[in-house]
N, C-alpha and C. Protein backbone atom coordinates (compact mmCIF):
# COMPACT_ATOMS: atom_id res chain seq x y z
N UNK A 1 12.19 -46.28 16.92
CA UNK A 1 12.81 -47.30 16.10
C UNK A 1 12.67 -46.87 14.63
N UNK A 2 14.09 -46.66 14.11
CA UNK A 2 13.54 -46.47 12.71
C UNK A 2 13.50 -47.64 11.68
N UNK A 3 13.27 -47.08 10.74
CA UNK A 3 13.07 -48.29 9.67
C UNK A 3 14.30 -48.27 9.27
N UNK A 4 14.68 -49.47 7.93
CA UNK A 4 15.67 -49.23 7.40
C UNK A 4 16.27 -48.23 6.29
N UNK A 5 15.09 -47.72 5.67
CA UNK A 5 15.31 -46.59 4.90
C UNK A 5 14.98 -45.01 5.64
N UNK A 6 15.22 -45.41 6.90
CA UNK A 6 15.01 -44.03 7.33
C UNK A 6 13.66 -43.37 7.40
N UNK A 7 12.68 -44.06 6.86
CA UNK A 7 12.13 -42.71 6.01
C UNK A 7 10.38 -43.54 7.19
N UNK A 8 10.61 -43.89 8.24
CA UNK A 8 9.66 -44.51 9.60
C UNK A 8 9.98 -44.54 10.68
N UNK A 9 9.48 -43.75 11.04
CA UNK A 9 10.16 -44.16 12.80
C UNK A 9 8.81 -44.82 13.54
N UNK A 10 8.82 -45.39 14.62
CA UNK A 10 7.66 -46.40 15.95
C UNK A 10 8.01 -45.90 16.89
N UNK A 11 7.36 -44.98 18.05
CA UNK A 11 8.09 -44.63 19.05
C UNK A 11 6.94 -45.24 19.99
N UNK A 12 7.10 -45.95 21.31
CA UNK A 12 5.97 -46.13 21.98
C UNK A 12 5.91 -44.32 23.15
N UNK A 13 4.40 -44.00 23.32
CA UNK A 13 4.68 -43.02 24.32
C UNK A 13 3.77 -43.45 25.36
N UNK A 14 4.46 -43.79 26.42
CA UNK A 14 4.27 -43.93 27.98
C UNK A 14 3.15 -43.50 28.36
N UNK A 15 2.95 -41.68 28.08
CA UNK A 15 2.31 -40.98 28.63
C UNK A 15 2.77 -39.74 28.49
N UNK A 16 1.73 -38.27 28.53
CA UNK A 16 1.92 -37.26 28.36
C UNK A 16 3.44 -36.90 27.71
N UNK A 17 4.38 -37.13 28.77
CA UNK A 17 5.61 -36.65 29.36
C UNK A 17 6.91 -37.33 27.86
N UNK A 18 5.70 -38.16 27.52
CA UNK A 18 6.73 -38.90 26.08
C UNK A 18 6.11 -37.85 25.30
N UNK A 19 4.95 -37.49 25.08
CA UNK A 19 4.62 -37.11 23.97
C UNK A 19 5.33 -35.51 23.63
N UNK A 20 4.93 -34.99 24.89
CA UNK A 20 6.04 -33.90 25.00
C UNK A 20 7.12 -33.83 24.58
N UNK A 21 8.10 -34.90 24.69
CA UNK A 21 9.33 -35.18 24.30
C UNK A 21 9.49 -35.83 23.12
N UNK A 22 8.53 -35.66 22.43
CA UNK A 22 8.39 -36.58 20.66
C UNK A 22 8.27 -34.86 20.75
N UNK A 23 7.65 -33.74 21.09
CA UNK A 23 7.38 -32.73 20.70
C UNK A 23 8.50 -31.80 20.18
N UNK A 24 9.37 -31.72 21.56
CA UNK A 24 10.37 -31.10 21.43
C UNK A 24 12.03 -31.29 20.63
N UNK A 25 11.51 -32.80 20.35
CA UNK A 25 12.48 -33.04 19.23
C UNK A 25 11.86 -32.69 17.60
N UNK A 26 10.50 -32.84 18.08
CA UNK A 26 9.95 -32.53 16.20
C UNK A 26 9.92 -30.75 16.32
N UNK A 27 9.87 -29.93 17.34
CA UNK A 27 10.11 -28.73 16.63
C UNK A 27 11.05 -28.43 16.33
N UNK A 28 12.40 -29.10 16.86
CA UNK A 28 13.77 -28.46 16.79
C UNK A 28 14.01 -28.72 14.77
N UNK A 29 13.07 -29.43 14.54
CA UNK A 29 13.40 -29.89 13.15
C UNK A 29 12.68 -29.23 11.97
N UNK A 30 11.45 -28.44 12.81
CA UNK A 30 10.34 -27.58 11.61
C UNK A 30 11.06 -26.54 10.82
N UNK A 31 10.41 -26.59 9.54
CA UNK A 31 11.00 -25.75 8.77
C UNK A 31 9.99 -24.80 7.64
N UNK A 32 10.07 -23.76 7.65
CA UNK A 32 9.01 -22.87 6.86
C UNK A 32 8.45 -24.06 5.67
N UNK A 33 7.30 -24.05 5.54
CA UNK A 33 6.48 -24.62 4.21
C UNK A 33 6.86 -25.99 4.64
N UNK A 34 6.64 -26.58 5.95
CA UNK A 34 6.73 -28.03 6.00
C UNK A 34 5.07 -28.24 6.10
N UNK A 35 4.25 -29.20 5.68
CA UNK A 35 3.26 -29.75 6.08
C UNK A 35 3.13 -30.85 6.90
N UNK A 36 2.37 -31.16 7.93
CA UNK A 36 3.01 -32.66 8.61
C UNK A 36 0.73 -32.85 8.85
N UNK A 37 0.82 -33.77 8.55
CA UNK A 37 -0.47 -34.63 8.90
C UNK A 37 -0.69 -35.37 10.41
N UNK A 38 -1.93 -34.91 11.17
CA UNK A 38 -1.91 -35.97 12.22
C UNK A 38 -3.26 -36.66 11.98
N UNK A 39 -2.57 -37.91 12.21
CA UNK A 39 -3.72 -39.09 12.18
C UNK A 39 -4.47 -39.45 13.22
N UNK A 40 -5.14 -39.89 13.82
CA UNK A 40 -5.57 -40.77 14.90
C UNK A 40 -6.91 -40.38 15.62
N UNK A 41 -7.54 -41.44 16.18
CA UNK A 41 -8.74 -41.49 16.82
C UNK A 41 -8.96 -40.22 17.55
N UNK A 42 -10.25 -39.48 18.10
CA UNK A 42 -11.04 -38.68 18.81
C UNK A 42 -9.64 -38.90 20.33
N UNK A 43 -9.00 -37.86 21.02
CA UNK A 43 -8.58 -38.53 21.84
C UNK A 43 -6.75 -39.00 22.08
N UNK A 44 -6.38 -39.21 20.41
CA UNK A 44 -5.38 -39.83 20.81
C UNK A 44 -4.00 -38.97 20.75
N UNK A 45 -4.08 -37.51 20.91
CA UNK A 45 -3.05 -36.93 21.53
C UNK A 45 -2.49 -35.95 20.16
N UNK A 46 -3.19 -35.83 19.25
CA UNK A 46 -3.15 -34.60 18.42
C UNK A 46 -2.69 -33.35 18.44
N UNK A 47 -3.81 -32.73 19.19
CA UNK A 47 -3.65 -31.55 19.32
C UNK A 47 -2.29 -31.54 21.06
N UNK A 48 -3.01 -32.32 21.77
CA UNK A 48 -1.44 -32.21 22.75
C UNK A 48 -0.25 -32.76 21.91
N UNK A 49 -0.30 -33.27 20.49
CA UNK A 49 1.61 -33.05 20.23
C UNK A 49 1.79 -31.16 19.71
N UNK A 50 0.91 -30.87 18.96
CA UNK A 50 0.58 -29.61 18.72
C UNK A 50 0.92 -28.81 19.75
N UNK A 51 0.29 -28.53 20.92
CA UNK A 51 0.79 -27.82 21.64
C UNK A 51 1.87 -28.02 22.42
N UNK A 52 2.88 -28.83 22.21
CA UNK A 52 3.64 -29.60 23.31
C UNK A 52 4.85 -29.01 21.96
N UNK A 53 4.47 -28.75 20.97
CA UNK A 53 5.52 -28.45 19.87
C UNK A 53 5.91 -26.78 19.79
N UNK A 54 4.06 -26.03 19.84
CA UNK A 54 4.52 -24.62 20.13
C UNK A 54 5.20 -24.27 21.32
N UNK A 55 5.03 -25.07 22.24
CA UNK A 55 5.54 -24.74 23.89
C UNK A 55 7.20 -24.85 23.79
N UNK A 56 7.26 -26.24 22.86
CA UNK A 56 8.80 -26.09 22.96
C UNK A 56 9.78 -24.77 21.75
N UNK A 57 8.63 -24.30 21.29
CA UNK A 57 9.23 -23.42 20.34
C UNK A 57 9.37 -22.21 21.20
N UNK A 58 8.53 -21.85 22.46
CA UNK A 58 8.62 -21.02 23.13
C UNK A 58 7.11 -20.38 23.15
N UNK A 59 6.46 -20.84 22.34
CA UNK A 59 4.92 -19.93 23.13
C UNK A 59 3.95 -20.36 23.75
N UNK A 60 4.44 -18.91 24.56
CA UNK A 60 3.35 -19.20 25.77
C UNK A 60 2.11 -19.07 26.16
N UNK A 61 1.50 -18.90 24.64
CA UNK A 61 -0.24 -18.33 25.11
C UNK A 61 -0.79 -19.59 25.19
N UNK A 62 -2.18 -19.77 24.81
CA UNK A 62 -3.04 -20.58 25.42
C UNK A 62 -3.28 -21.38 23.94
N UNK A 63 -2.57 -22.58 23.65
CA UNK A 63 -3.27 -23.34 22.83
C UNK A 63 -4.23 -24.24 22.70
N UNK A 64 -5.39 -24.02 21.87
CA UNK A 64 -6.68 -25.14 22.01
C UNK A 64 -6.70 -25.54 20.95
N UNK A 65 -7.27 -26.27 20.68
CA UNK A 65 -8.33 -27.27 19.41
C UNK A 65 -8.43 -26.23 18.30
N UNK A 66 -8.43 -26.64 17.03
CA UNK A 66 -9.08 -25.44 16.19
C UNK A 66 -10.57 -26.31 15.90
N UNK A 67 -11.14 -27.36 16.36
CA UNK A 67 -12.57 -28.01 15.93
C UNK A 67 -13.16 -26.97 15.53
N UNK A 68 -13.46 -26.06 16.44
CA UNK A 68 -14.78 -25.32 15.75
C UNK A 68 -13.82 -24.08 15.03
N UNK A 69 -13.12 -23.86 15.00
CA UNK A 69 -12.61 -22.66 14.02
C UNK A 69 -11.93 -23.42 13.34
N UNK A 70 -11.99 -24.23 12.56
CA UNK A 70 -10.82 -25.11 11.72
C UNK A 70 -9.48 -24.72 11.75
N UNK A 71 -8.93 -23.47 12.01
CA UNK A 71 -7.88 -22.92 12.21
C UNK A 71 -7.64 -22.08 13.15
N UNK A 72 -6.64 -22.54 13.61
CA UNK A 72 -5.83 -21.33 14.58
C UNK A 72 -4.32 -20.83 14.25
N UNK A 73 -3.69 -19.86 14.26
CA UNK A 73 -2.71 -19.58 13.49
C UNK A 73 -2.03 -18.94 15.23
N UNK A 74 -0.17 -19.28 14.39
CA UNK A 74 1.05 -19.21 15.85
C UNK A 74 1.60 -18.34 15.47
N UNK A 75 2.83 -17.86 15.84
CA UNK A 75 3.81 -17.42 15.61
C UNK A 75 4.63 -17.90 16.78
N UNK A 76 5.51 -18.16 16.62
CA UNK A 76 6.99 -18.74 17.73
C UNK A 76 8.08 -18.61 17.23
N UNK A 77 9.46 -18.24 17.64
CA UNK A 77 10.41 -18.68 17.07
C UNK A 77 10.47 -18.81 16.21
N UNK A 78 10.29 -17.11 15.85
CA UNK A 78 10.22 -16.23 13.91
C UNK A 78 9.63 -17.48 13.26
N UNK A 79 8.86 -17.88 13.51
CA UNK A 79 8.31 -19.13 12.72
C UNK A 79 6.38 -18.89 12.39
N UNK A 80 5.90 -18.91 11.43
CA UNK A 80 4.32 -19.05 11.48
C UNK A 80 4.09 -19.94 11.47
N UNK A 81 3.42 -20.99 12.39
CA UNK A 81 2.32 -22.01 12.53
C UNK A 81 0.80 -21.95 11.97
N UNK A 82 0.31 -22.76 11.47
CA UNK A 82 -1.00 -23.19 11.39
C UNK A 82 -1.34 -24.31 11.70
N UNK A 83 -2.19 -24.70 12.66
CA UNK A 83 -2.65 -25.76 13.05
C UNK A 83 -4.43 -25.88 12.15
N UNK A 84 -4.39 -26.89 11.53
CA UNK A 84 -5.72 -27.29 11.16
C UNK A 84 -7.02 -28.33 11.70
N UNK A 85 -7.96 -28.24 12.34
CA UNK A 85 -8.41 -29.27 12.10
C UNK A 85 -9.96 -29.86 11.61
N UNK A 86 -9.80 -30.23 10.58
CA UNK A 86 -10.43 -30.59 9.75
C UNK A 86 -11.72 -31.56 9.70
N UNK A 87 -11.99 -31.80 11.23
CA UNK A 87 -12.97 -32.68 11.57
C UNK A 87 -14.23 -32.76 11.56
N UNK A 88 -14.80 -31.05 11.80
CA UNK A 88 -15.99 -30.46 10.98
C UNK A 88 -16.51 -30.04 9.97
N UNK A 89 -15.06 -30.45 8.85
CA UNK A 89 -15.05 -29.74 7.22
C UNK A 89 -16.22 -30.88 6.70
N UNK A 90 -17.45 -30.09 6.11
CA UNK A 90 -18.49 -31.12 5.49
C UNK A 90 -18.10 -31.45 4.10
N UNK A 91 -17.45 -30.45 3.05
CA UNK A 91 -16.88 -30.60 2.00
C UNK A 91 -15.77 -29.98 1.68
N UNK A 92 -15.13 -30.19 0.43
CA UNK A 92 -13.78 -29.81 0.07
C UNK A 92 -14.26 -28.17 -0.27
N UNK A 93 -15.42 -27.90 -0.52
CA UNK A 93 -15.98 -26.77 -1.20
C UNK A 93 -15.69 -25.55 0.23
N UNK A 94 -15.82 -26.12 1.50
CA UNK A 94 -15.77 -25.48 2.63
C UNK A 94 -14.76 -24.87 2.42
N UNK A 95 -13.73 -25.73 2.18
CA UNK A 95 -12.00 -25.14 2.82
C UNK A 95 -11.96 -23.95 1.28
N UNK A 96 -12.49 -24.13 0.15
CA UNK A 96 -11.91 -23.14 -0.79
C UNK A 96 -12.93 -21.82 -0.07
N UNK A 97 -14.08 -22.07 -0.11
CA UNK A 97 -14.70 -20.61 0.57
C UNK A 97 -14.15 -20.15 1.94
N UNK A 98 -13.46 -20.80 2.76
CA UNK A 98 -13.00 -19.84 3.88
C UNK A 98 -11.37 -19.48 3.24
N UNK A 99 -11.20 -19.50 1.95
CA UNK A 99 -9.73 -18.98 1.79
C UNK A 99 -8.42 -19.57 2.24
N UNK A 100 -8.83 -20.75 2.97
CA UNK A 100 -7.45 -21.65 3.58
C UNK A 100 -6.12 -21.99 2.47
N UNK A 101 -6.90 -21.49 0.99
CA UNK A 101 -5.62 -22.22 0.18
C UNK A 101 -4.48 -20.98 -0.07
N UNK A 102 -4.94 -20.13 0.62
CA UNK A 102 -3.83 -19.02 1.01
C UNK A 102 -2.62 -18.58 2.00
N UNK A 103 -3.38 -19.54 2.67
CA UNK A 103 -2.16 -19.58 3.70
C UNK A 103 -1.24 -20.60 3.33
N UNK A 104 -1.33 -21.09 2.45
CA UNK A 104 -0.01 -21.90 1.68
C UNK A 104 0.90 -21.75 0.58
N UNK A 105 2.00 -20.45 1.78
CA UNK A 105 2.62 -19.55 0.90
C UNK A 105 4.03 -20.18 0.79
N UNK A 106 4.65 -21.04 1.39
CA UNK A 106 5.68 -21.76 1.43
C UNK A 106 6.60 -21.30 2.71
N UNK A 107 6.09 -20.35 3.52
CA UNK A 107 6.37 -19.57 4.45
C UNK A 107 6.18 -20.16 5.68
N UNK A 108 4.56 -20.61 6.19
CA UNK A 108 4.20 -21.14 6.89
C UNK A 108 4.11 -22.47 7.46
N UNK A 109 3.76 -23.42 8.63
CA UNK A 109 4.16 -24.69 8.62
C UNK A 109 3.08 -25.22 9.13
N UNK A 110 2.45 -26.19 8.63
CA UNK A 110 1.04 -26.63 8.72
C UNK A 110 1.01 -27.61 9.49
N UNK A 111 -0.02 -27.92 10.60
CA UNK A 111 -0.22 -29.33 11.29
C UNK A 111 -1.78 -29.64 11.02
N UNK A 112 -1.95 -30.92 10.28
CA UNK A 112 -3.35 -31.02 9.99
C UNK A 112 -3.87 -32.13 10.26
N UNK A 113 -4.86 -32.40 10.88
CA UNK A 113 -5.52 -33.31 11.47
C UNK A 113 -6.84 -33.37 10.91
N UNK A 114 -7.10 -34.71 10.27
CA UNK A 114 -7.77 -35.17 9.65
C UNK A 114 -7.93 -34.51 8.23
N UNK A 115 -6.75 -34.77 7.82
CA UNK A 115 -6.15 -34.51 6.85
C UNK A 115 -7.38 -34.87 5.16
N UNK A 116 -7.87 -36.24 5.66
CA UNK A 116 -8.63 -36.68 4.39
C UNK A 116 -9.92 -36.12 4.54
N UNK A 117 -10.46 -35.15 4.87
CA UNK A 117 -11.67 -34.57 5.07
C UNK A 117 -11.46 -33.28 3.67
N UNK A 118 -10.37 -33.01 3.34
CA UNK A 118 -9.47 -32.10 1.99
C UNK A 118 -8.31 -32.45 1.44
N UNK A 119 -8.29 -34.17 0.90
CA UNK A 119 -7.57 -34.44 0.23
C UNK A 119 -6.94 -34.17 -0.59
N UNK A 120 -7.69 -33.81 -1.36
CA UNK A 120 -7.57 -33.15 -2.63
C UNK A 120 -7.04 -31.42 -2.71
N UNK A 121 -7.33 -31.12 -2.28
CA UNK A 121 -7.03 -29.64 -2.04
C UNK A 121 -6.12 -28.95 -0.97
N UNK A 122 -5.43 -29.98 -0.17
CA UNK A 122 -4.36 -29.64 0.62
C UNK A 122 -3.36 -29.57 -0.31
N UNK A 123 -2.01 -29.51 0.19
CA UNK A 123 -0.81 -30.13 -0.53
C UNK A 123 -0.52 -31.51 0.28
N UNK A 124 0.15 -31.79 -0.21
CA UNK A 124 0.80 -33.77 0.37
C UNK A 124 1.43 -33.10 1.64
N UNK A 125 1.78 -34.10 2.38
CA UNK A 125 2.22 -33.72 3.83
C UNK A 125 3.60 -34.26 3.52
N UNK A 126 4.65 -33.52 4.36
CA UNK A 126 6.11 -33.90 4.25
C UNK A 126 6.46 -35.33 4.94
N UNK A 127 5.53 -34.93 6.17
CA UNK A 127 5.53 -36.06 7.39
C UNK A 127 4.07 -36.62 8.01
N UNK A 128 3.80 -37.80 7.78
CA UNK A 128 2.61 -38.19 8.12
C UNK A 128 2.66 -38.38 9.79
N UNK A 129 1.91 -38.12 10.80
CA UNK A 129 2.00 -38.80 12.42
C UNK A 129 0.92 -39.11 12.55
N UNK A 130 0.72 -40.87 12.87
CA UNK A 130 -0.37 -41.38 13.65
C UNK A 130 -0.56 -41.93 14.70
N UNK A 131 -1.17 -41.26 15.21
CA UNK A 131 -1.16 -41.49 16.99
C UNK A 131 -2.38 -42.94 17.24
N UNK A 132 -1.99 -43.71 17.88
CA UNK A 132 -2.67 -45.00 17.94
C UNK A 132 -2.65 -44.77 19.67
N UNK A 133 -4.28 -45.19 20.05
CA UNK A 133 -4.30 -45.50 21.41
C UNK A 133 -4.08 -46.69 21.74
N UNK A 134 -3.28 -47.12 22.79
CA UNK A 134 -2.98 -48.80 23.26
C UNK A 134 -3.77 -48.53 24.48
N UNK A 135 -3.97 -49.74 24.88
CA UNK A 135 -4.23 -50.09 26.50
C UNK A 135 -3.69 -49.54 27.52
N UNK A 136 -2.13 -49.26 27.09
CA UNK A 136 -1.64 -48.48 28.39
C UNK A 136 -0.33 -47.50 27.30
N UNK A 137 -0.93 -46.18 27.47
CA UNK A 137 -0.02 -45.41 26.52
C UNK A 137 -0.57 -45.26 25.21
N UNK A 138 0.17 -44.68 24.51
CA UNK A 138 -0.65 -44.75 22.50
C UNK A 138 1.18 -45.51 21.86
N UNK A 139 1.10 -44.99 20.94
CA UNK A 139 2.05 -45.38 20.14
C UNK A 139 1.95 -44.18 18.32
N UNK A 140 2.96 -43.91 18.17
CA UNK A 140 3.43 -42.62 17.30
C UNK A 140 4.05 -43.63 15.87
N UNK A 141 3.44 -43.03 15.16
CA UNK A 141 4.12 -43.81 13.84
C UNK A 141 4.47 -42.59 12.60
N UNK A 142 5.75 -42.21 13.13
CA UNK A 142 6.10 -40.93 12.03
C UNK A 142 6.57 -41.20 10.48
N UNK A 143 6.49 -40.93 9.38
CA UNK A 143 6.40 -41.23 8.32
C UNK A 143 7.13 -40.45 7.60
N UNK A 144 7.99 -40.25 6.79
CA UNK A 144 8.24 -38.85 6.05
C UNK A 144 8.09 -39.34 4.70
N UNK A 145 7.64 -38.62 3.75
CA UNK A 145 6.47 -38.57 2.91
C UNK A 145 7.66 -38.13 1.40
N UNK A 146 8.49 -36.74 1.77
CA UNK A 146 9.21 -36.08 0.73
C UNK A 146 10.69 -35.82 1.21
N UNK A 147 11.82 -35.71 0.82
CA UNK A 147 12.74 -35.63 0.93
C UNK A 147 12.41 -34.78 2.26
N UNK A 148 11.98 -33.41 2.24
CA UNK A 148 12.29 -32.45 3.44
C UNK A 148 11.98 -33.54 4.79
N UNK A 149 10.56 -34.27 4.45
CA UNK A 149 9.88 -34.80 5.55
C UNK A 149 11.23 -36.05 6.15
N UNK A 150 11.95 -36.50 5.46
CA UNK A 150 12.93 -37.85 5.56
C UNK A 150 13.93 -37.34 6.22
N UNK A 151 14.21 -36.12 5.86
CA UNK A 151 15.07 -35.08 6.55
C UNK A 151 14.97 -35.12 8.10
N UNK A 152 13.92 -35.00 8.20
CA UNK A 152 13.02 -34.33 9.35
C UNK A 152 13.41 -35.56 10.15
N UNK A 153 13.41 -36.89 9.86
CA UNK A 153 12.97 -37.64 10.51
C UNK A 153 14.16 -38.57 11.05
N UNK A 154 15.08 -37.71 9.98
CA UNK A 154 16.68 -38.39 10.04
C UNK A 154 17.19 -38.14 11.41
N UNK A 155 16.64 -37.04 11.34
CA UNK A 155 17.45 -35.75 12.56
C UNK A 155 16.88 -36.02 13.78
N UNK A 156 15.72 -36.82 14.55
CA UNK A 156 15.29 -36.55 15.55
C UNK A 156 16.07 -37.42 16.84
């Protein structure tokens, strides 16, 4: 459901098989130097939109969690991915000593989860996603943030 300015969508997801399919419409839309934020509880389907997004881009290796490596880096469909997640970052001081503000060459396309753990030192996200757990299913609340991100969200 979108909003009236476009610029929100509410999708309820069923289960897995939705989220997948929130997936494969949000990669058809990624674009070099997009940032997109994921929100939501321990659990609520993060990293499976993440991998449900490289899969539909076409790759087939083995995607996991970056928890303990804060990063894991893709390639798909001449495209570079970075997936972040930010849940073990103790300070902002972390992310400048492992060099992360380099991989934001305008090239690459960032998915970051738990985004406010490096507020300050990320860039703004194009597209915010927060995954909410319900009782039966979660629920997706996509956001677009900057023109590219509104773009993004026009199209799905």
């Amino acid at each position: 459901m979108h909003s009236p300015d476009d610029s929100r969508i509410t999708l309820p997801l069923a289960g897995e098989n939705s989220t997948l399919a929130l997936a494969g419409r949000l990669a058809a839309q990624l674009r070099p130097g997009m940032v997109i934020y994921l929100h939501g509880d321990l659990g609520a389907g993060k990293t499976c939109l993440v991998r449900g997004i490289l899969h539909a881009l076409g790759y087939s290796g083995r995607v996991k969690s970056p928890t303990y490596t804060l990063l894991e880096p893709y390639h798909a469909a001449g495209l570079n991915l970075r997936h972040f997640d930010l849940y073990r970052l103790q300070n902002e001081d972390e992310w400048e000593a492992a060099g992360f503000r380099d991989e934001f060459d305008g090239s690459n396309i960032f998915f970051i989860e738990w985004p406010e753990k490096a507020q300050s030192v990320i860039p703004p996200a194009d597209v915010m996603i927060d995954l909410q757990i319900l009782p039966a299913g979660r629920i997706a609340v996509l956001t677009g943030r900057t023109q590219l991100g509104k773009t993004c969200l026009q199209q799905l």
